[in-house]
Protein backbone atom coordinates (compact mmCIF):
# COMPACT_ATOMS: atom_id res chain seq x y z
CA UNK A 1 20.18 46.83 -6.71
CA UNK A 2 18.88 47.46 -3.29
CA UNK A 3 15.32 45.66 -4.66
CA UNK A 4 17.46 42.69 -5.95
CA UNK A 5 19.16 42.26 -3.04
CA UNK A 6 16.13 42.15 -0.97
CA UNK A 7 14.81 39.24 -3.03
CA UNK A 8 18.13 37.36 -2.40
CA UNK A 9 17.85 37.64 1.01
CA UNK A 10 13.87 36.53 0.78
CA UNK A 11 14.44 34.22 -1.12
CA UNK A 12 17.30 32.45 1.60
CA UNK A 13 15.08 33.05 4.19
CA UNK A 14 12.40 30.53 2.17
CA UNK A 15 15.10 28.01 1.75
CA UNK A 16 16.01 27.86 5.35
CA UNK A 17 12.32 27.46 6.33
CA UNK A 18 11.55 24.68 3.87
CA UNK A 19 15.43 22.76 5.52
CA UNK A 20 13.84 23.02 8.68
CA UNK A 21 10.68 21.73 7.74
CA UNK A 22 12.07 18.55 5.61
CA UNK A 23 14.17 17.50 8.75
CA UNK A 24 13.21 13.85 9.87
CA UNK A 25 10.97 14.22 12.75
CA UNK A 26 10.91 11.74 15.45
CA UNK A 27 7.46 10.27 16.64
CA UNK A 28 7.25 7.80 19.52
CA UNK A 29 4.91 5.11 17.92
CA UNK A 30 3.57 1.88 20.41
CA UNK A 31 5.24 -1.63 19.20
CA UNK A 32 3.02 -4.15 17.54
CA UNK A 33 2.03 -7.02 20.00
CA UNK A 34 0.53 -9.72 17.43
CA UNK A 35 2.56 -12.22 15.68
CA UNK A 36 1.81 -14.78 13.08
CA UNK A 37 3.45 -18.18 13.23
CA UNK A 38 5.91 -19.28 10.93
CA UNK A 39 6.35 -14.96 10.09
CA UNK A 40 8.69 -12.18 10.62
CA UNK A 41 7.58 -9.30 13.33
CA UNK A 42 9.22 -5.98 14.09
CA UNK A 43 9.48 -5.22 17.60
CA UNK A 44 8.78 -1.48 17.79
CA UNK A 45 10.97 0.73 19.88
CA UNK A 46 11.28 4.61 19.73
CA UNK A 47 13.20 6.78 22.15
CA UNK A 48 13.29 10.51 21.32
CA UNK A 49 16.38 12.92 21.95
CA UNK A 50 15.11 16.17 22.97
CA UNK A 51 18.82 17.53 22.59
CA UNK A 52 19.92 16.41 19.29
CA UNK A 53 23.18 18.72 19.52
CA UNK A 54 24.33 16.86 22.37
CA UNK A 55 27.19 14.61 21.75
CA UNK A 56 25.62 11.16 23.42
CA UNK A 57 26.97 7.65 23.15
CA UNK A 58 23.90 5.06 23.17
CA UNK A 59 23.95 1.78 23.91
CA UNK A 60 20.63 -0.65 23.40
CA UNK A 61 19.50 -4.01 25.43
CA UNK A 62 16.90 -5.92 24.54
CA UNK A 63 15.79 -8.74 26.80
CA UNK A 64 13.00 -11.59 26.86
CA UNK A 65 10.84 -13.07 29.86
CA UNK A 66 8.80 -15.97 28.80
CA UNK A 67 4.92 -16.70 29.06
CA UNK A 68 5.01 -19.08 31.97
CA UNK A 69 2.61 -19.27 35.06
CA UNK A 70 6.10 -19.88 36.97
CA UNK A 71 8.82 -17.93 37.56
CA UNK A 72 10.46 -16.97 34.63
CA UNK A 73 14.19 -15.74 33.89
CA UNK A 74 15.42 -12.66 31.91
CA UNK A 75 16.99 -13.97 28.74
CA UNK A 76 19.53 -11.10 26.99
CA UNK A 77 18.90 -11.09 22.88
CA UNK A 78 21.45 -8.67 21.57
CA UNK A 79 23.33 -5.72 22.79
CA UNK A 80 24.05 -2.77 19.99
CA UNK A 81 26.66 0.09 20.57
CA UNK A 82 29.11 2.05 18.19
CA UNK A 83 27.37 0.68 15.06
CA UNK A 84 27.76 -3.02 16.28
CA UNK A 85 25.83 -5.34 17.08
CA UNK A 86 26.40 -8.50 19.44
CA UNK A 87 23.98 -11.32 19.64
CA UNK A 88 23.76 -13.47 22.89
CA UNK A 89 23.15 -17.06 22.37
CA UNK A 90 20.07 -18.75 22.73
CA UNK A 91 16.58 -19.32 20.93
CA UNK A 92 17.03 -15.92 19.33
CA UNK A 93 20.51 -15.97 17.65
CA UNK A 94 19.68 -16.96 14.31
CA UNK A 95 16.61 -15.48 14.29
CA UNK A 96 16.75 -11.69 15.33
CA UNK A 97 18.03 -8.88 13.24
CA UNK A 98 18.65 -5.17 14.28
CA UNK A 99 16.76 -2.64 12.77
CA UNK A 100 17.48 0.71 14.36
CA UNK A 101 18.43 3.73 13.03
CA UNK A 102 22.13 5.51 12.66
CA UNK A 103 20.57 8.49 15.38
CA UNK A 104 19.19 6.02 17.63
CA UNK A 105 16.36 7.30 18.25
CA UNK A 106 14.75 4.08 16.31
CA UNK A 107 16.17 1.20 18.56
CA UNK A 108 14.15 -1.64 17.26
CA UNK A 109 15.00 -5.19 16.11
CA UNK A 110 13.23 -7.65 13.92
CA UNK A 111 12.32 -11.44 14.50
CA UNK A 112 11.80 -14.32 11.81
CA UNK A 113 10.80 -17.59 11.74
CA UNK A 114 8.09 -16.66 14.95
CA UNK A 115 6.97 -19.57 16.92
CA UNK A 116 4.83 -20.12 19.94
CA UNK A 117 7.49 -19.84 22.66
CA UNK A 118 8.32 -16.51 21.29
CA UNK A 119 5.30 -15.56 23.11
CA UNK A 120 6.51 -13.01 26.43
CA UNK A 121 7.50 -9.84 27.87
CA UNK A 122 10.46 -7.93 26.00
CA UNK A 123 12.14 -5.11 27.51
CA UNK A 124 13.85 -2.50 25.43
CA UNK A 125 16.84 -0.75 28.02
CA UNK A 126 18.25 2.34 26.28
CA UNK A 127 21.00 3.72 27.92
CA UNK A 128 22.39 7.47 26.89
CA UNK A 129 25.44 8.88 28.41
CA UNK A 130 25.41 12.91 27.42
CA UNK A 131 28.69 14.65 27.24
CA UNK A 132 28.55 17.82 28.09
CA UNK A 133 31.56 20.69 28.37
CA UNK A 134 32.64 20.01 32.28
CA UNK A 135 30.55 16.76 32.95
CA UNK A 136 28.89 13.61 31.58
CA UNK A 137 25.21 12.46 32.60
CA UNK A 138 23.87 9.12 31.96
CA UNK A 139 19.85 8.47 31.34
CA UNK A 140 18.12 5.12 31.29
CA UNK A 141 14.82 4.32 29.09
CA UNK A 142 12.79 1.27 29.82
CA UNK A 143 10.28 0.12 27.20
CA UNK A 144 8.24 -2.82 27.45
CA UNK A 145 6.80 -4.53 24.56
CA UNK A 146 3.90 -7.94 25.09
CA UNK A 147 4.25 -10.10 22.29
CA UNK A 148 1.38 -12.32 21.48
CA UNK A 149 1.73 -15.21 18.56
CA UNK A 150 -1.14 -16.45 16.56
CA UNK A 151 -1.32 -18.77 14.30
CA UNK A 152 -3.38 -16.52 12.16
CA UNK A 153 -3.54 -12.74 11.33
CA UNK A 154 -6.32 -11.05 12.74
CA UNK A 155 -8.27 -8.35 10.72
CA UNK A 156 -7.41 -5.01 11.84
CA UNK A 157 -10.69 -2.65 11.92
CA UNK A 158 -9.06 0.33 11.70
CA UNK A 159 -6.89 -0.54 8.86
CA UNK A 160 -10.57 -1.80 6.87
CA UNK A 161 -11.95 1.83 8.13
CA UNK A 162 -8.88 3.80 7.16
CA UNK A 163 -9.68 1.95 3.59
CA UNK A 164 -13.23 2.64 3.27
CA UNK A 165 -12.49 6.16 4.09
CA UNK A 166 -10.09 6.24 1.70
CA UNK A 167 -12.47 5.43 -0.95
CA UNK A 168 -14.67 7.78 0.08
CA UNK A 169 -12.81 10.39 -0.09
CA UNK A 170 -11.44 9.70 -3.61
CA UNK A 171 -15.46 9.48 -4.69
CA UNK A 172 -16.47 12.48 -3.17
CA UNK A 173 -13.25 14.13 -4.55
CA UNK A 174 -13.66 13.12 -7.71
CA UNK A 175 -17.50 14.14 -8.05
CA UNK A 176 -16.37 17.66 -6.65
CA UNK A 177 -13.70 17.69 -9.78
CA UNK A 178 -16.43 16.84 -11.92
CA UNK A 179 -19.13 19.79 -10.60
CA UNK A 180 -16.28 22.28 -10.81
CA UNK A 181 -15.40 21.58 -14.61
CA UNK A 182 -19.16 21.31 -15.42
CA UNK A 183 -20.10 24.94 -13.52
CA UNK A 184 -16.52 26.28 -15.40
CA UNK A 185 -17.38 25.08 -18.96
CA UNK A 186 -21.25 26.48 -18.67
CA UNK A 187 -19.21 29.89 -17.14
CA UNK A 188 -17.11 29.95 -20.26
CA UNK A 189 -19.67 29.04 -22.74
CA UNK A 190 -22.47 31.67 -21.32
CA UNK A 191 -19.90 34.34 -21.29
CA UNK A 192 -18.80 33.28 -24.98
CA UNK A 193 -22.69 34.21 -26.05
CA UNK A 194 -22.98 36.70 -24.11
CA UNK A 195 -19.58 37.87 -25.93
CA UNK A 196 -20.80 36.83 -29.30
CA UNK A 197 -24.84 38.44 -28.47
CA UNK A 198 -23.00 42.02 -27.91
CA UNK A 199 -20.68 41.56 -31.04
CA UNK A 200 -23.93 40.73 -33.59
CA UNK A 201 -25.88 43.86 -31.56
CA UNK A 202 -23.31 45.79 -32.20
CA UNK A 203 -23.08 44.87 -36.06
CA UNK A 204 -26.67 45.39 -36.59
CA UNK A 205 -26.64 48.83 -35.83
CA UNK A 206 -26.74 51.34 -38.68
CA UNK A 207 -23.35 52.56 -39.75
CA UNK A 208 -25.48 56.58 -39.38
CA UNK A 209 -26.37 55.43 -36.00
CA UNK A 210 -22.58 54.59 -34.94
CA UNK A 211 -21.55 57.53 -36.56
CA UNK A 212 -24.53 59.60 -34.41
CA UNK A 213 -23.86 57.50 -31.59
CA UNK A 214 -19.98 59.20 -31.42
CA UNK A 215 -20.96 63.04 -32.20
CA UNK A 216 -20.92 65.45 -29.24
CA UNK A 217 -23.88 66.88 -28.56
CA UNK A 218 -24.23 70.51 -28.39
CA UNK A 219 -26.69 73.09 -28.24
């Protein structure tokens, strides 16, 4: 019982490792800053909570400069807090889509239909206010993404490396699969005559000579 017992309680222990190991983790990844005309982009932006137990109340901003030589003003996109989401008018409110996640630790949006003037500085303002037993603190996160529209996608090298690698590594793995069942089957197949060498040895021998082979000796 006591045995049993200890192979419940091993057995939890496993389960609760493996939960904490499946949990999502977050992983603060840089924004892509080409676009291709006439195409959809995603506009990266990852904030991290270090203190997940927390209760916080998040609110995103997103904002556009232009590309001008000039003097440029701020232009607001959207605003998203308590699962809503409020578009500001302009160039963008037709056109961009929020893409976060339900933590907020993914604040990011998406733009379609790309064109030139898209082209610009956009600033990602995450503000967290963290409520805590006897007070309430408020942090502010500034990320800065520099779009840059094409009119066609360039080739990304380490995307064609990542590839070749890839295929490399399937070659190489499956020529290692092939050595190992090769070097098992000749393993199997020298101990069968090795097996089969002892049996006829052994049925060659005189049936005097097994019987000889068994008697004590004595003197």
């Amino acid at each position: 019982m006591v045995a049993q017992t200890r192979v419940h309680l091993h057995t939890l222990v496993l389960l609760i490792f493996f939960v904490q190991l499946s949990q999502p983790v977050c992983v603060d990844i840089p924004s892509d800053t080409d676009a291709v005309l006439g195409k959809g982009t995603l506009l990266t932006c990852i904030s991290c909570m270090k203190r997940e137990e927390v209760k916080t109340k998040t609110r995103v901003d997103w904002y556009y400069t232009p590309k001008s030589e000039g003097s440029a003003s701020k232009i607001h996109i959207l605003t998203h807090e308590n699962d809503k989401t409020e578009k500001s008018g302009g160039p963008f409110k037709d056109r961009v889509t929020w893409n976060g996640s339900k933590d907020y630790q993914d604040v990011s949006i998406e733009i379609s239909n790309v064109t030139y003037n898209d082209s610009g500085l956009y600033e990602c303002y995450i503000t967290r206010k963290f409520e805590f037993d006897s007070y309430t603190q408020s942090f502010l996160t500034v990320k800065n993404v520099t779009l840059k529209v094409k009119e066609k996608a360039s080739e990304d090298p380490a995307a064609l490396y990542s590839e070749i690698m890839m295929y490399v590594l399937l070659v190489f793995l499956t020529f290692w699969l092939l050595v190992e069942m090769v070097y098992c089957y000749r393993k199997i197949s020298k101990a069968d005559e090795q097996a089969q060498d002892t049996a006829t040895n052994y049925l060659a021998v005189p049936s005097e000579q097994k019987d000889n082979t068994a008697a004590p000796v004595t003197e």
